[in-house]
Structures are given as C-alpha cells and as structure tokens.
PDB file of N, CA and C in Angstrom:
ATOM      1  N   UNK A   1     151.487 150.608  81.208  1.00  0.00           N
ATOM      2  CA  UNK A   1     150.896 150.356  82.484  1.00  0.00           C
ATOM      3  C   UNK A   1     149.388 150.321  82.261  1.00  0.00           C
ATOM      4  N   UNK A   2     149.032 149.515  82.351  1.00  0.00           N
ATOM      5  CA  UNK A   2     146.944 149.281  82.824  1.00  0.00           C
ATOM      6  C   UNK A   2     146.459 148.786  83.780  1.00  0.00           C
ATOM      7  N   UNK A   3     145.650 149.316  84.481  1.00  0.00           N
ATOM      8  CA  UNK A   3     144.442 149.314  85.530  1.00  0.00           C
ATOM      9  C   UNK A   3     143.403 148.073  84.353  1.00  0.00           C
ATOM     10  N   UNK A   4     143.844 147.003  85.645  1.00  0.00           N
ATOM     11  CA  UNK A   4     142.549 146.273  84.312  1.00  0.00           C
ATOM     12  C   UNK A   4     141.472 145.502  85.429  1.00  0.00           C
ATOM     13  N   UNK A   5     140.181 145.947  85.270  1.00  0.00           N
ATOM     14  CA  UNK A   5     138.886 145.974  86.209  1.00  0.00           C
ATOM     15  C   UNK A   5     137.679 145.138  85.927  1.00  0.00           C
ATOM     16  N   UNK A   6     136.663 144.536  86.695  1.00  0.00           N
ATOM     17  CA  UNK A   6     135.660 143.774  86.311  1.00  0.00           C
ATOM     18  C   UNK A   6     134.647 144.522  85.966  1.00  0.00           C
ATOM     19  N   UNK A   7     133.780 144.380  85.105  1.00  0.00           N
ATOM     20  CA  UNK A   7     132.699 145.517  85.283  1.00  0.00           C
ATOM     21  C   UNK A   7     131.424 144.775  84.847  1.00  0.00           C
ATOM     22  N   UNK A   8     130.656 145.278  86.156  1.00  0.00           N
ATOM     23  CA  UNK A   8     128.960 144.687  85.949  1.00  0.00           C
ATOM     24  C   UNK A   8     128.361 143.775  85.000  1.00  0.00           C
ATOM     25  N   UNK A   9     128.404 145.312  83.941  1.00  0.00           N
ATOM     26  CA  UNK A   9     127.688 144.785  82.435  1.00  0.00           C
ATOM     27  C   UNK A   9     128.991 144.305  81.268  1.00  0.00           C
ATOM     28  N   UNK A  10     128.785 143.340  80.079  1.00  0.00           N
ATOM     29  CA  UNK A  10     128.904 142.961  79.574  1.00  0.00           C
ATOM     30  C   UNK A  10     129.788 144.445  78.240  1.00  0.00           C
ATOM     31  N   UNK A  11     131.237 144.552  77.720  1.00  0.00           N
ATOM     32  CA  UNK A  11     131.042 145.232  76.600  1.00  0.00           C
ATOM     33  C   UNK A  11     132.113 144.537  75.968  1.00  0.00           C
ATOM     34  N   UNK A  12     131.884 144.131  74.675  1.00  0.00           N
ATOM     35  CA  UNK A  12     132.810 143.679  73.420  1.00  0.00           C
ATOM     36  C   UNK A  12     132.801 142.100  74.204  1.00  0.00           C
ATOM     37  N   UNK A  13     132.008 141.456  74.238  1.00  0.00           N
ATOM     38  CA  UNK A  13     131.879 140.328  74.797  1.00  0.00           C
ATOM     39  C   UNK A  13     132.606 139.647  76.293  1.00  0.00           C
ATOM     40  N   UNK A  14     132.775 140.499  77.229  1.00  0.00           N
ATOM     41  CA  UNK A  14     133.717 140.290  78.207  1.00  0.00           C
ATOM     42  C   UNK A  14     133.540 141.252  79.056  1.00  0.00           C
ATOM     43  N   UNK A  15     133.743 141.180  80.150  1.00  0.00           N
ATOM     44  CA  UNK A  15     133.072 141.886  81.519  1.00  0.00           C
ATOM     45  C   UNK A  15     134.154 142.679  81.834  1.00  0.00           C
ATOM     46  N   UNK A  16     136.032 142.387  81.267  1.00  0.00           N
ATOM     47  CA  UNK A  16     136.987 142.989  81.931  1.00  0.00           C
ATOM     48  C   UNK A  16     137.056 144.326  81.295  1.00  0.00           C
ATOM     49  N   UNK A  17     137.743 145.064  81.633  1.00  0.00           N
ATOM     50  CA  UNK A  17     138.172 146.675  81.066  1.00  0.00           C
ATOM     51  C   UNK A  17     139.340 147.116  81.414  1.00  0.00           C
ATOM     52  N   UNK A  18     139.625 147.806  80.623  1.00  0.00           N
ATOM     53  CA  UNK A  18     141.211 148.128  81.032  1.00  0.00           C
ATOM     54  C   UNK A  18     141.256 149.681  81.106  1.00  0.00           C
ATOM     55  N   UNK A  19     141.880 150.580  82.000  1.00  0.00           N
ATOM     56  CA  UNK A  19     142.615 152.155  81.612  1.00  0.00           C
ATOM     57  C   UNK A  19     144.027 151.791  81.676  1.00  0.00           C
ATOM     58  N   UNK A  20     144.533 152.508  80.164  1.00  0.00           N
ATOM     59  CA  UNK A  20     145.603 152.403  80.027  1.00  0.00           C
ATOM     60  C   UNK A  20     146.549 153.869  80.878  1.00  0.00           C
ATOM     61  N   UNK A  21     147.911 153.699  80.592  1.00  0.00           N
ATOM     62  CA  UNK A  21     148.341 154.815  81.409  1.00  0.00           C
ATOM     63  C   UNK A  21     149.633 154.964  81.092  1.00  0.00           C
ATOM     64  N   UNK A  22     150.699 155.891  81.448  1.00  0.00           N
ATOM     65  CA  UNK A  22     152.062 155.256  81.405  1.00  0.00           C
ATOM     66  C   UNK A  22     152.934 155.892  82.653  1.00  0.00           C
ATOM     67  N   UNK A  23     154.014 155.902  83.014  1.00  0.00           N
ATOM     68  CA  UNK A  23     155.506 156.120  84.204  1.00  0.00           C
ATOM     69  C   UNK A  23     155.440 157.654  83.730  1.00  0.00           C
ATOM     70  N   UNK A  24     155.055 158.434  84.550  1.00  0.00           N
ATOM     71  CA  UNK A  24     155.715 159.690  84.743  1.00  0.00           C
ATOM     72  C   UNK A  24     157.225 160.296  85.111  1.00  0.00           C
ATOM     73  N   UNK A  25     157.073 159.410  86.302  1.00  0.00           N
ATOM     74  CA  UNK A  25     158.883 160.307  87.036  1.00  0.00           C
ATOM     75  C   UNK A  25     158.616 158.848  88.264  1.00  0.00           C
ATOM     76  N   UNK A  26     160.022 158.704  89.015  1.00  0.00           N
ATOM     77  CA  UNK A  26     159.491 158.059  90.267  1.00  0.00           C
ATOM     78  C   UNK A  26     159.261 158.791  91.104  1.00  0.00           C
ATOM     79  N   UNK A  27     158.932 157.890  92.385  1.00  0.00           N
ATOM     80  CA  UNK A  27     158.204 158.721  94.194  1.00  0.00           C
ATOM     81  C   UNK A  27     158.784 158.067  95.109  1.00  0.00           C
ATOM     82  N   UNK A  28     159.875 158.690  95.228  1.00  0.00           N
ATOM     83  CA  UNK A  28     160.671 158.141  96.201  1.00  0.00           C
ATOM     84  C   UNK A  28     162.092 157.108  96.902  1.00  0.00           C
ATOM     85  N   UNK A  29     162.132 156.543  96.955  1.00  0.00           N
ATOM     86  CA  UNK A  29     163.587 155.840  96.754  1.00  0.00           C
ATOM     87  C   UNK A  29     163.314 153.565  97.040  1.00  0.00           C
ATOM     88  N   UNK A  30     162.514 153.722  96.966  1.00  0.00           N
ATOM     89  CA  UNK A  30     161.615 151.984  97.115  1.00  0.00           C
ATOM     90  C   UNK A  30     161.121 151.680  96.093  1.00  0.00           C
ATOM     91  N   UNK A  31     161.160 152.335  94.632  1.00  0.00           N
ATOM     92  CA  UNK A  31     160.992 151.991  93.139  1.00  0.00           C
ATOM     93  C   UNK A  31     159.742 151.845  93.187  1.00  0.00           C
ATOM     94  N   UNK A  32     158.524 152.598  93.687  1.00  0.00           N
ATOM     95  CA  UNK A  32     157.363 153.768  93.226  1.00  0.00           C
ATOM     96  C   UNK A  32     157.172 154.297  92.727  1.00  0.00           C
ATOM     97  N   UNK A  33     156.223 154.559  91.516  1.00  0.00           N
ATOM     98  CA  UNK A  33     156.606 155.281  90.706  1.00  0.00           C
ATOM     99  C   UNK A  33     155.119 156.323  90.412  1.00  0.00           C
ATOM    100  N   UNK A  34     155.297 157.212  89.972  1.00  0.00           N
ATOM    101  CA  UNK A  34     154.016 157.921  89.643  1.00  0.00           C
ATOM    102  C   UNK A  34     153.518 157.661  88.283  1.00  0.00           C
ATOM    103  N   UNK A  35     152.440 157.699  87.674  1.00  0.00           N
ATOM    104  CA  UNK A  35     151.668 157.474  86.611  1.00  0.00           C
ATOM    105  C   UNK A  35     150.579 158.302  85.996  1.00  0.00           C
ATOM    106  N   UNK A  36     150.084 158.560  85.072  1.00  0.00           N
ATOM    107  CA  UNK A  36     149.515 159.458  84.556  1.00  0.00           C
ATOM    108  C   UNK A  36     148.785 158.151  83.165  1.00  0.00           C
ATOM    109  N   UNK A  37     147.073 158.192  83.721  1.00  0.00           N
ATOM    110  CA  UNK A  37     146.195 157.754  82.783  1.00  0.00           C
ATOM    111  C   UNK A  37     145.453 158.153  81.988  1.00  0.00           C
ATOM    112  N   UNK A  38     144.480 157.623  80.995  1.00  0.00           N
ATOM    113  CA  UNK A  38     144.127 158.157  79.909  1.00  0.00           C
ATOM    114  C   UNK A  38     142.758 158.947  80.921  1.00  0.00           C
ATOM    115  N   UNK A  39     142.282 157.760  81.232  1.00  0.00           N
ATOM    116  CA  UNK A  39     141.113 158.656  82.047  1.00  0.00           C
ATOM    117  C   UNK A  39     141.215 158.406  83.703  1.00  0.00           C
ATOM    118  N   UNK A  40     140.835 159.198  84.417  1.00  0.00           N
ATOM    119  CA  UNK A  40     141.017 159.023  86.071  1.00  0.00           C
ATOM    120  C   UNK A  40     140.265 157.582  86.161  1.00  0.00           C
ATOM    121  N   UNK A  41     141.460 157.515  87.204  1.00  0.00           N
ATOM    122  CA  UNK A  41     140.727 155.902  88.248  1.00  0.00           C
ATOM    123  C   UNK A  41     139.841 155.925  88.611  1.00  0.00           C
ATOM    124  N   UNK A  42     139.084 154.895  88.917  1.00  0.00           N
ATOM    125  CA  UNK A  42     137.574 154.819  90.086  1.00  0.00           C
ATOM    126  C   UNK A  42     138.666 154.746  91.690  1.00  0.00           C
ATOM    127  N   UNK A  43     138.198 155.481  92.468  1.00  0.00           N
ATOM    128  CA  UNK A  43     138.204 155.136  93.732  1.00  0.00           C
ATOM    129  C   UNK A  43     138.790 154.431  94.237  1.00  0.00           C
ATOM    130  N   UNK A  44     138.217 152.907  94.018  1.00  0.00           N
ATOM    131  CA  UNK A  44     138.442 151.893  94.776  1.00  0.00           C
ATOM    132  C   UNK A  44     139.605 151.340  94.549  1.00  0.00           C
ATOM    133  N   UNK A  45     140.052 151.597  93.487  1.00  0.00           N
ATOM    134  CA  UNK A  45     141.322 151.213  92.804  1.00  0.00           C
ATOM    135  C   UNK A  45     142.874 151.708  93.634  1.00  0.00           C
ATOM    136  N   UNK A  46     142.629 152.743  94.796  1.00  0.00           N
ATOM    137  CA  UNK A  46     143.566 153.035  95.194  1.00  0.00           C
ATOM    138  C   UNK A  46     144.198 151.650  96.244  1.00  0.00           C
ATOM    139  N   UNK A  47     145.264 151.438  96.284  1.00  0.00           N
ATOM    140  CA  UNK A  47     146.154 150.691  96.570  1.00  0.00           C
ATOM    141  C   UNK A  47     145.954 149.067  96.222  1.00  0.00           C
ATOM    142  N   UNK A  48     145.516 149.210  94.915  1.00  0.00           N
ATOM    143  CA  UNK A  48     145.368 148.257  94.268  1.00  0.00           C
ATOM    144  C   UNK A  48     146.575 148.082  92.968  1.00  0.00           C
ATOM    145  N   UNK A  49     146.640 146.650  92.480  1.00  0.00           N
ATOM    146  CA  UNK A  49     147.677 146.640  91.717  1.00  0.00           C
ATOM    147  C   UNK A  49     147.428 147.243  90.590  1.00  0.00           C
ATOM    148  N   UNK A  50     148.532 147.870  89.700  1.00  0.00           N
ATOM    149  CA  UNK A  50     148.375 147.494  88.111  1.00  0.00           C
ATOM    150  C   UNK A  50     149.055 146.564  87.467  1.00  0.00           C
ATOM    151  N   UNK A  51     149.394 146.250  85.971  1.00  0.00           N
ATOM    152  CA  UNK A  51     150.077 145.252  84.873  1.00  0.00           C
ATOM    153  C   UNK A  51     151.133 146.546  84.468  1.00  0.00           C
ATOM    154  N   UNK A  52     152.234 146.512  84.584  1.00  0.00           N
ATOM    155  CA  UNK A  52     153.623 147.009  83.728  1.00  0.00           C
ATOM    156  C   UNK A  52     153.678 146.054  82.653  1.00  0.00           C
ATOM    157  N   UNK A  53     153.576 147.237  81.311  1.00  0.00           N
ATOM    158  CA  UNK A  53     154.031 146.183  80.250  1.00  0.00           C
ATOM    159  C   UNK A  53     155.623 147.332  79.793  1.00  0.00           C
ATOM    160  N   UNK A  54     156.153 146.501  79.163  1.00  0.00           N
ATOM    161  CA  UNK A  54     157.391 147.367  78.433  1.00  0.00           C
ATOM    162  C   UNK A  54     157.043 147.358  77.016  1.00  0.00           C
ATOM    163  N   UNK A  55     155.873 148.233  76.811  1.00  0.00           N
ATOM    164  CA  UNK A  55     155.442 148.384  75.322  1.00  0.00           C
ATOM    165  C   UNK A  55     155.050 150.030  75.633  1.00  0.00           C
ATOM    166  N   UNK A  56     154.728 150.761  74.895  1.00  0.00           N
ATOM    167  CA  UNK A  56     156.210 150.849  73.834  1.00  0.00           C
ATOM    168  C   UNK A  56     157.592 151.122  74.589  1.00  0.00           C
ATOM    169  N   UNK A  57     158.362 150.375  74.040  1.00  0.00           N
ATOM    170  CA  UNK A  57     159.968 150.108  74.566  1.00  0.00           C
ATOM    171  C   UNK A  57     161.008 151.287  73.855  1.00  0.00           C
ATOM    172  N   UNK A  58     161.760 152.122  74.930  1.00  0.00           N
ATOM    173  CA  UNK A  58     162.901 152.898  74.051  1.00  0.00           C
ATOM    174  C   UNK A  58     164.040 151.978  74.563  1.00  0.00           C
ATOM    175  N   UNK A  59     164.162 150.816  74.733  1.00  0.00           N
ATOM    176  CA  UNK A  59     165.324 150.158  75.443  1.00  0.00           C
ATOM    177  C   UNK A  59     166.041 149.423  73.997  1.00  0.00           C
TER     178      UNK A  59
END
C-alpha cells in the first residue's frame, strides 16, 4: 500500500513521493481496511486515496 503525493520541491529528479505502508486487520464489514505506515501521513491526506499493490504476495 502507498500514499503517493506531489511535493513543492524537486527530489531524485521528480516532484512525486511516496509513504509506503502495509494492511493491518480490516474496519468493519464494507472491505476497509486499517493500515500502518512507515512514517505518519500529512493531514491532508485524510480521505484521500491510496495504490494497493500485492507485493510482497503470500498468495
């Protein structure tokens, strides 16, 4: 799972950024799920999307 964001200034040639994260447990019964990232969100980010990847896969 990543939070991937625009940011101001310029780093590694590209303005985007990513916090990575992964599925804790779910929240509730509408396939919500809780998450736990490397570093806390900004703010604004609340009810905003993230990217699900299925990496790394135990399937």
């Amino acid at each position: 799972m990543a939070y991937i964001y625009k940011a101001k200034t310029k780093s590694s040639e590209t303005r985007y950024r990513c916090i990575w994260g992964k599925v804790t447990r779910p929240h509730g019964n509408s396939g919500v799920v809780r998450a736990k990232f490397k570093s806390n969100l900004p703010p604004e980010s609340m009810g905003r999307k993230v990217r699900v990847f299925m990496y790394p896969s135990s399937i």
